[in-house]
N, C-alpha and C. Protein backbone atom coordinates (compact mmCIF):
# COMPACT_ATOMS: atom_id res chain seq x y z
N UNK A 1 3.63 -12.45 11.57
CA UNK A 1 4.46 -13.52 11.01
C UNK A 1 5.84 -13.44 11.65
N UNK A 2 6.01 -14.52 12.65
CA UNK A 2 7.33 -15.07 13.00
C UNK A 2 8.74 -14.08 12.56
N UNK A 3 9.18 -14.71 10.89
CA UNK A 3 10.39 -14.11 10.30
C UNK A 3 9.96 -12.97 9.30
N UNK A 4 9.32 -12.37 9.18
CA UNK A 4 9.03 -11.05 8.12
C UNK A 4 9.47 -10.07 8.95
N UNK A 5 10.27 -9.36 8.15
CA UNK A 5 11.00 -8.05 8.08
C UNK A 5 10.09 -7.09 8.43
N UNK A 6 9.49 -6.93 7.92
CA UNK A 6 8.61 -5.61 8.12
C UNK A 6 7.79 -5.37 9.51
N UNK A 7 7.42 -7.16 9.73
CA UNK A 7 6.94 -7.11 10.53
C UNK A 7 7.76 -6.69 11.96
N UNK A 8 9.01 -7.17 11.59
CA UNK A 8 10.04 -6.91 12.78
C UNK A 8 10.55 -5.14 13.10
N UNK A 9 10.10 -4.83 11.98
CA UNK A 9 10.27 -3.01 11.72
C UNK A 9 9.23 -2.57 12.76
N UNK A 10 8.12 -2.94 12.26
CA UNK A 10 7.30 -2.11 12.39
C UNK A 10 6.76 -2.56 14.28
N UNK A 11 7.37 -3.50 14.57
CA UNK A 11 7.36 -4.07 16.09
C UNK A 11 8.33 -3.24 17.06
N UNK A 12 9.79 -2.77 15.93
CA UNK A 12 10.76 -2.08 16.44
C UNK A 12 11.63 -2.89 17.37
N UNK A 13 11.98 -4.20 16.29
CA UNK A 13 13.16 -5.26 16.86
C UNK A 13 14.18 -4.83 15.76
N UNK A 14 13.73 -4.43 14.89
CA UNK A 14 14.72 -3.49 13.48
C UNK A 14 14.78 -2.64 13.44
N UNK A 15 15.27 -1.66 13.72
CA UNK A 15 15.69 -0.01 13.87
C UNK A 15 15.27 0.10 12.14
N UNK A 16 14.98 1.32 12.29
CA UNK A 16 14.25 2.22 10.88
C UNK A 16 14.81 3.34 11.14
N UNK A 17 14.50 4.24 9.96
CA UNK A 17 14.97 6.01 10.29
C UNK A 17 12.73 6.07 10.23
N UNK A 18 11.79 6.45 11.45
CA UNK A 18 10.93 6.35 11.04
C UNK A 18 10.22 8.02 10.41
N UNK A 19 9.14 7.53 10.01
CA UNK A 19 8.26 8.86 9.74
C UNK A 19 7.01 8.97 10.28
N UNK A 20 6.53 7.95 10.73
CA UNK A 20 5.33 7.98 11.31
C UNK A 20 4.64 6.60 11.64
N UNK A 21 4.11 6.57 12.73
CA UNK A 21 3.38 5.82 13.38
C UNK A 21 2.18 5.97 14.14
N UNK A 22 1.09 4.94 13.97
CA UNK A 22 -0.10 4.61 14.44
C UNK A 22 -0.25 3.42 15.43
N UNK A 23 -1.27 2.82 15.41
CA UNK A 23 -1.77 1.63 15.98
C UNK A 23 -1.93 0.83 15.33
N UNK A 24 -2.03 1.05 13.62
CA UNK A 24 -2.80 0.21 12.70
C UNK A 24 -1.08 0.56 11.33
N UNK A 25 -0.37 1.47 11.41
CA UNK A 25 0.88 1.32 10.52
C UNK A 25 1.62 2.30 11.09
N UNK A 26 2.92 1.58 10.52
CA UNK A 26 3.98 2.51 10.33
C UNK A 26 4.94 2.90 8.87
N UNK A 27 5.16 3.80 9.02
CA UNK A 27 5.90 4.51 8.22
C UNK A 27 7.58 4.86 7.90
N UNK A 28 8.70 4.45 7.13
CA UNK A 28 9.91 4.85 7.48
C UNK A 28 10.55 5.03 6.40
N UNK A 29 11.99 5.68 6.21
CA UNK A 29 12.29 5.97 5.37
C UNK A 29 13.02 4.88 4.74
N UNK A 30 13.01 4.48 3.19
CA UNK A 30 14.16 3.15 2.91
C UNK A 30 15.29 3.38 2.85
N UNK A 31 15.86 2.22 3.02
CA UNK A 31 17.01 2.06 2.90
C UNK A 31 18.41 2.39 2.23
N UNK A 32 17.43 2.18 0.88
CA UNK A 32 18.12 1.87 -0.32
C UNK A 32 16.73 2.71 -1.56
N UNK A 33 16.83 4.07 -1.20
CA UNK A 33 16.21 5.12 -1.75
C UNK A 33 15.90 5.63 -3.18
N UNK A 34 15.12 5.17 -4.07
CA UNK A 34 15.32 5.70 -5.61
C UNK A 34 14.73 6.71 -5.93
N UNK A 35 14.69 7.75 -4.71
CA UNK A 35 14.28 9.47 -5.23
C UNK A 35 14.83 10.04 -4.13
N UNK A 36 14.96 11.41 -3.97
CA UNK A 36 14.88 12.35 -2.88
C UNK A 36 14.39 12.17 -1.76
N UNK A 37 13.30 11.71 -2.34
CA UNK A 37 12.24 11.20 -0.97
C UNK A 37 11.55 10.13 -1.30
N UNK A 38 11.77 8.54 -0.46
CA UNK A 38 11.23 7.63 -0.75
C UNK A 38 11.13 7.05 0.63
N UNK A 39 9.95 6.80 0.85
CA UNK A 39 9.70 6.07 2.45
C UNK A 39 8.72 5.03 1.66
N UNK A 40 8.48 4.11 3.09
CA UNK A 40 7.61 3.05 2.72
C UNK A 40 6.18 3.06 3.67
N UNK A 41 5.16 3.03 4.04
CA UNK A 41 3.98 2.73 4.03
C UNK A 41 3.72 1.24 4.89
N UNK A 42 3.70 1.06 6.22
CA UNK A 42 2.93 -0.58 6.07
C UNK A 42 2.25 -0.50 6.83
N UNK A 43 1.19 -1.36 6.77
CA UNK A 43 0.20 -1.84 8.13
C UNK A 43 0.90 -2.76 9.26
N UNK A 44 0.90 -2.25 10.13
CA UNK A 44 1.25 -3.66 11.08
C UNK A 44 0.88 -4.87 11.16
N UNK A 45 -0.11 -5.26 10.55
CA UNK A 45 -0.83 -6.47 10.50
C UNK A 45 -0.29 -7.12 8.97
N UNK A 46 -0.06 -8.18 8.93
CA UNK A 46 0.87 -8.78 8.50
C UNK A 46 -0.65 -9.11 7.23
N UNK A 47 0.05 -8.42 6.51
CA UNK A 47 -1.16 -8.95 4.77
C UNK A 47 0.63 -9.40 3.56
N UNK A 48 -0.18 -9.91 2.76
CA UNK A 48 1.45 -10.68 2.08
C UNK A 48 1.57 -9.81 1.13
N UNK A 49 0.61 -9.15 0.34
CA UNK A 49 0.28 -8.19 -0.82
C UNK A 49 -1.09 -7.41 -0.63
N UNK A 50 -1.05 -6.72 -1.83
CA UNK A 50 -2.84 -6.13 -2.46
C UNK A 50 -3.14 -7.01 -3.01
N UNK A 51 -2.88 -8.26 -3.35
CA UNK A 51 -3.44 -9.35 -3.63
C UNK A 51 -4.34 -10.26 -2.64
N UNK A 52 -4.12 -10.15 -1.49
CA UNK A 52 -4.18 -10.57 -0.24
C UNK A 52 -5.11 -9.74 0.60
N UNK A 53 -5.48 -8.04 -0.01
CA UNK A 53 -6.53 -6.95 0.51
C UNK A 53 -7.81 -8.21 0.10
N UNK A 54 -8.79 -8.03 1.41
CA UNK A 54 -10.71 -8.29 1.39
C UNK A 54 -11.04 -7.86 2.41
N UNK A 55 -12.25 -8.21 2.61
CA UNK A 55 -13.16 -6.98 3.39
C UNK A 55 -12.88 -7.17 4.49
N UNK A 56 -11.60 -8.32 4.84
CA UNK A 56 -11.54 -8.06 6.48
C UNK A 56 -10.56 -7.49 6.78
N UNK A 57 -9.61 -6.66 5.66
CA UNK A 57 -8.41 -6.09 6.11
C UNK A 57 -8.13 -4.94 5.18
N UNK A 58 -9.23 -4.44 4.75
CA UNK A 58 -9.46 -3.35 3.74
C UNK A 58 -9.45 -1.96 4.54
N UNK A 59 -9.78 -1.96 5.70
CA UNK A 59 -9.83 -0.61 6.20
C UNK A 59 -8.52 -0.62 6.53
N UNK A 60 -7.47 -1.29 6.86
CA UNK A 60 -6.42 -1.00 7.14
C UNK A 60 -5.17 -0.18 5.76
N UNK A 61 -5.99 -0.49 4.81
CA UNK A 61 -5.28 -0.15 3.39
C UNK A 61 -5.56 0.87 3.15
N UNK A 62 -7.27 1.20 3.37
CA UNK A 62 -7.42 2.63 3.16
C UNK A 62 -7.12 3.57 4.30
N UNK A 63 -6.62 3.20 5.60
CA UNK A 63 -5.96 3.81 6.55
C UNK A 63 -4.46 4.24 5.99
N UNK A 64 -3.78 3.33 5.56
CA UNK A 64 -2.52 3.89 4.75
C UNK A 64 -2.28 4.87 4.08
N UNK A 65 -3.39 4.67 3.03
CA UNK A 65 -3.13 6.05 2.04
C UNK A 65 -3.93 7.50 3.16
N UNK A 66 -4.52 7.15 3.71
CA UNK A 66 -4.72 7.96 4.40
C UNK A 66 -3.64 8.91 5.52
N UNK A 67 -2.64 7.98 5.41
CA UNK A 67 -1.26 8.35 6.46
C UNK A 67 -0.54 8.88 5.36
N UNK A 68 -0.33 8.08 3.86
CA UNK A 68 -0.01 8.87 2.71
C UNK A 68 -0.35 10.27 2.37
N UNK A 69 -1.25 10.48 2.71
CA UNK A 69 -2.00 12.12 1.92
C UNK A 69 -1.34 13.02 3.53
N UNK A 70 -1.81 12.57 4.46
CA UNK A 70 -0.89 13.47 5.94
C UNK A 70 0.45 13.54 5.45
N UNK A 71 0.96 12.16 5.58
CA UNK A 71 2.97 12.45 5.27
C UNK A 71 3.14 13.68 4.60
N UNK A 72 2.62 13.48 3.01
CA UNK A 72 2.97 13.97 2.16
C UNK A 72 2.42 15.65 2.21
N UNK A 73 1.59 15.99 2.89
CA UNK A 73 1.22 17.21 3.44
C UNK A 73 2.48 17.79 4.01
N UNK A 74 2.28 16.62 5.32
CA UNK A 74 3.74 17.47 6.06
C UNK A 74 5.08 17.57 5.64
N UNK A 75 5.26 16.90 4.72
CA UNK A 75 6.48 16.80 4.20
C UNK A 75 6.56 18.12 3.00
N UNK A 76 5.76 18.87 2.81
CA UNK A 76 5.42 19.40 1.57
C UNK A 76 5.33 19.02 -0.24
N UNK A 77 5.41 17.30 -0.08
CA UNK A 77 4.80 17.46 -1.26
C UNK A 77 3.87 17.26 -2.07
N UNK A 78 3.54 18.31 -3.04
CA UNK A 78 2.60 18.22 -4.20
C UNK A 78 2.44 17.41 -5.47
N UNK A 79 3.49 16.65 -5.39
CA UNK A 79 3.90 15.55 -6.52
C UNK A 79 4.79 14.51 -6.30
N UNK A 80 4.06 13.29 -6.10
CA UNK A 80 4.72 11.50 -5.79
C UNK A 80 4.15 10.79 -6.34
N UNK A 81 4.63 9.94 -6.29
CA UNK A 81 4.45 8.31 -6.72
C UNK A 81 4.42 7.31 -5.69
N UNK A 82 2.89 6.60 -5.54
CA UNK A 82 2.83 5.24 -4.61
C UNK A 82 3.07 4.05 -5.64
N UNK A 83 3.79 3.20 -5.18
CA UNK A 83 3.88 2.09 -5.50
C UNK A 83 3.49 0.64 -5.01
N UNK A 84 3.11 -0.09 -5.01
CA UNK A 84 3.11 -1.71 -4.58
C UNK A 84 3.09 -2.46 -5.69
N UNK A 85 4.17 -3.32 -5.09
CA UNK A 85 5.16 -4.56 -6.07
C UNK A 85 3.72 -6.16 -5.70
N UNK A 86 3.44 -6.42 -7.00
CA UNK A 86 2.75 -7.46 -6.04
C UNK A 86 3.41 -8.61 -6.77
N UNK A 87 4.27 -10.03 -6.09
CA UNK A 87 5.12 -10.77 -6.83
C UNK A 87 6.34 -10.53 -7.13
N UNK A 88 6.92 -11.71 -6.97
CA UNK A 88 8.34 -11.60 -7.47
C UNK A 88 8.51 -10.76 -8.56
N UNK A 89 7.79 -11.02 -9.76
CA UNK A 89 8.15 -10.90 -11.29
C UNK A 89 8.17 -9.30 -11.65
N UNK A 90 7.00 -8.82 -10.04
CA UNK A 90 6.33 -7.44 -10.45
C UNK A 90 7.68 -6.35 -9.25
N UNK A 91 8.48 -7.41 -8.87
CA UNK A 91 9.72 -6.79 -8.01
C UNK A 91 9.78 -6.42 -6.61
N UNK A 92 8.82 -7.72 -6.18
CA UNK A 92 8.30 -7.23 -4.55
C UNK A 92 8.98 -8.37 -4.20
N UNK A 93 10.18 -8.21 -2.72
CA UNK A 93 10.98 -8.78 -2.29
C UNK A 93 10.54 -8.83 -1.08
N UNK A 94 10.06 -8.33 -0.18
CA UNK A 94 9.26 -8.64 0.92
C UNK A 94 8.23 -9.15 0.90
N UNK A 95 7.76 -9.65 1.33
CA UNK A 95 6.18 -10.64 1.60
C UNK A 95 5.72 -9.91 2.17
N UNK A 96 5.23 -8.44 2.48
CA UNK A 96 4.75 -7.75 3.70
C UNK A 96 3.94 -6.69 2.73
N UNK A 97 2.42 -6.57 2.66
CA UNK A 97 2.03 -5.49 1.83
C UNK A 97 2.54 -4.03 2.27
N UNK A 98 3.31 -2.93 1.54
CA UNK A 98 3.94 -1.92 1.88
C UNK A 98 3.58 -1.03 0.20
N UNK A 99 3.61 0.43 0.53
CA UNK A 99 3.48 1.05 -0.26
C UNK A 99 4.61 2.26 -0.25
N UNK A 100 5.51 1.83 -1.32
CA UNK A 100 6.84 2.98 -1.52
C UNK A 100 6.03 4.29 -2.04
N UNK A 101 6.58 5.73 -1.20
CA UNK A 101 6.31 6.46 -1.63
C UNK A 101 7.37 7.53 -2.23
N UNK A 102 7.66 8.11 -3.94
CA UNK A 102 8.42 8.91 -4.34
C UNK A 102 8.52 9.80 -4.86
N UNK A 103 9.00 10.88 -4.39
CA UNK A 103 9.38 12.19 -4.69
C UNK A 103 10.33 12.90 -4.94
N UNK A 104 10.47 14.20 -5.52
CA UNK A 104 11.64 15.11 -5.97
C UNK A 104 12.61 15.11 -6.53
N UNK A 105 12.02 14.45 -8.24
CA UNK A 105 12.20 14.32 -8.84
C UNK A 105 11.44 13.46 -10.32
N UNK A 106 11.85 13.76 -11.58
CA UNK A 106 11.03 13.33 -12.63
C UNK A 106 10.53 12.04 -12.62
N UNK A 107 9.35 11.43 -12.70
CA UNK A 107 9.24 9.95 -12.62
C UNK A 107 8.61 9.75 -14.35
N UNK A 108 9.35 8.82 -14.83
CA UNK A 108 9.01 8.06 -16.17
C UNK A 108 7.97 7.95 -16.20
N UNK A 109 7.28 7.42 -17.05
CA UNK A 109 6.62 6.41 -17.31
C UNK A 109 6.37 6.14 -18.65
N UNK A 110 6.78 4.59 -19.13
CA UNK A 110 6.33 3.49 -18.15
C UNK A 110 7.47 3.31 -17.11
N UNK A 111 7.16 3.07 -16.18
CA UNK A 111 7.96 2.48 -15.15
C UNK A 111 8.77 1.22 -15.63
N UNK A 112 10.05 1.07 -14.81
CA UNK A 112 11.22 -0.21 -15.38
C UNK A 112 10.38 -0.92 -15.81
């Protein structure tokens, strides 16, 4: 997609602080951080949400968490939180399916 952010990240026309990269996603740290450790998760291939996951772009999702369980290996941790916002209402401001990942420190729940 043309004007999506993420997509422009993960092309590397937007500088990131990154964490990891594939062929199929990349990985970087946000911006605007609500733990110790919070990076984001995306596929390069432009999906709008998990609303938007079917069987023709499903292996790419379970490729993610799959880059999730590595990160979080190498990073050493034993306790996070994945997230995906799906919708405005649900607090997803990008159109780009991405999965925040957070650590090091107590997480609530319920969530905001």
């Amino acid at each position: 997609m043309m004007d999506c952010l993420f997509c422009k990240i993960a092309a590397g026309e937007i500088p990131s602080k990154k964490v990891y990269e594939d062929d199929l996603c990349y990985a970087f740290y946000d911006i605007d951080p609500q733990a110790p450790t919070h990076f984001l998760v995306i596929p390069r291939q432009h999906i709008e949400s998990a609303a938007a996951v079917d069987a023709s772009n499903s292996a790419v999702v379970a490729h993610c968490f799959e880059v999730i369980a590595k990160i979080t290996k190498e990073l050493g941790l034993e306790s996070f939180r994945v997230v995906s916002n799906i919708g405005e209402q649900a607090g997803q401001s990008v159109f780009h399916l991405h999965f925040h990942v957070l650590a090091g420190r107590d997480m609530t729940w319920p969530p905001g």
